[in-house]
Protein backbone atom coordinates (compact mmCIF):
# COMPACT_ATOMS: atom_id res chain seq x y z
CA UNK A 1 -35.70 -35.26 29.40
CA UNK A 2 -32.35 -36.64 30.19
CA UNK A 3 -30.23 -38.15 26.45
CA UNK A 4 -27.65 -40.51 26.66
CA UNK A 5 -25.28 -37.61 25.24
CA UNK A 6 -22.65 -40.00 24.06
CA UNK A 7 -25.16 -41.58 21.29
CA UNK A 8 -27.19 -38.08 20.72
CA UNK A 9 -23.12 -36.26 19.80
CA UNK A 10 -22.75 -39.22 18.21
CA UNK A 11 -25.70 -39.55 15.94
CA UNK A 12 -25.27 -35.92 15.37
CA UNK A 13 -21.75 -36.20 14.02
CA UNK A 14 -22.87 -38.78 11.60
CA UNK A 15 -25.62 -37.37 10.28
CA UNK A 16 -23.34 -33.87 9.80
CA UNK A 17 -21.19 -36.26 7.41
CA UNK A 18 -24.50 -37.38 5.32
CA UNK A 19 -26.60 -35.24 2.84
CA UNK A 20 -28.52 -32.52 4.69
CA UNK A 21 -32.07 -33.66 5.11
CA UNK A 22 -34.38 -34.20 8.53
CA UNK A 23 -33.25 -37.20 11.09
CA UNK A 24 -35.09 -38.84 13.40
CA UNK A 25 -33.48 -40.77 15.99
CA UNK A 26 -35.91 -42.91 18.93
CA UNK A 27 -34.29 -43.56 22.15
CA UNK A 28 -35.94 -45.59 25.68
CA UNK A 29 -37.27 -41.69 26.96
CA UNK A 30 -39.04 -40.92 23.26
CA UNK A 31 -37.75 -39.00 19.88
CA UNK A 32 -35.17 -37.18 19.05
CA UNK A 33 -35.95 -34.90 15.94
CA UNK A 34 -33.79 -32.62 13.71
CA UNK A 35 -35.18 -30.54 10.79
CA UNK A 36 -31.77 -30.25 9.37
CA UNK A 37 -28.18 -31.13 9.83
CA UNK A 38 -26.52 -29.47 12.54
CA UNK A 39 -24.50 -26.52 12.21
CA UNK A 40 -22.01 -26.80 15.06
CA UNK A 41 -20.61 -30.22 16.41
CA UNK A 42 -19.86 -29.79 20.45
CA UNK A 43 -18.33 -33.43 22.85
CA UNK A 44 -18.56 -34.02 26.30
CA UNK A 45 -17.39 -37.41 25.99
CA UNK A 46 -13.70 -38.30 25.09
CA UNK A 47 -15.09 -41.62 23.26
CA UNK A 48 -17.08 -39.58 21.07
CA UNK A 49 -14.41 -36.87 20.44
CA UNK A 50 -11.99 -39.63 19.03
CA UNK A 51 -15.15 -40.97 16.71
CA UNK A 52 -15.69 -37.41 15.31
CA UNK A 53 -11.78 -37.53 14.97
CA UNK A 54 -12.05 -40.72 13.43
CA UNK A 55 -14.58 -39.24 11.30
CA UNK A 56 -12.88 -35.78 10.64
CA UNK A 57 -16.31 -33.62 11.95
CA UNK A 58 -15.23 -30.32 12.72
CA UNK A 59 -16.03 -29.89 16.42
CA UNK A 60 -17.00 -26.43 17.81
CA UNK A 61 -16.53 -27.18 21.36
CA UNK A 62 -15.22 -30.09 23.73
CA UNK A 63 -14.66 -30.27 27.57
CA UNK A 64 -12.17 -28.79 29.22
CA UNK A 65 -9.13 -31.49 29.56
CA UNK A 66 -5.64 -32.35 28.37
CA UNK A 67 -5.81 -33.64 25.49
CA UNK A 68 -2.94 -36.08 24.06
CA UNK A 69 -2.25 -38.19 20.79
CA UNK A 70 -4.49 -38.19 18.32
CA UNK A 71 -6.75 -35.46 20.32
CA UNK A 72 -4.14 -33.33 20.55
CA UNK A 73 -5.09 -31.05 17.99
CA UNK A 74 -8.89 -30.38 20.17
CA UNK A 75 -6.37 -28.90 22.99
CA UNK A 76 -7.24 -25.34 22.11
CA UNK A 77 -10.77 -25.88 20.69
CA UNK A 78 -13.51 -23.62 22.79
CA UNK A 79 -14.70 -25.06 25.83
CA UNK A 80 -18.09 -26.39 25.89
């Protein structure tokens, strides 16, 4: 089942910011269900990684780049 992965890190991230409890999320290829917030936080997508910035969401891993500005702290975070 292929997720946009953009809106699934994303919905993620912001539900790791609200109270723990179960989260549903329904997308065009079905539903996404999680029992329980997430424990780690990992972004493939630079747009994303500057939301969970935005956000201040620990991340646990991100792609491997070059990070600059504001992402510049994410430069030695563990590669996803």
């Amino acid at each position: 089942m292929k997720l946009n992965t953009s809106l699934v890190f994303l919905s993620a991230a912001l539900f790791a910011c609200a109270p723990a409890s179960a989260f549903e999320l329904k997308h065009s290829e079905g539903t996404l269900s999680l029992d329980s917030a997430p424990k780690k936080v990992v972004s493939f997508d630079v747009g994303v990684l500057d939301s969970l910035a935005a956000l201040d969401v620990p991340v646990a891993g991100v792609a491997r780049s070059m990070y600059e500005g504001d992402l510049a702290r994410y430069q030695n975070t563990r590669e996803a």
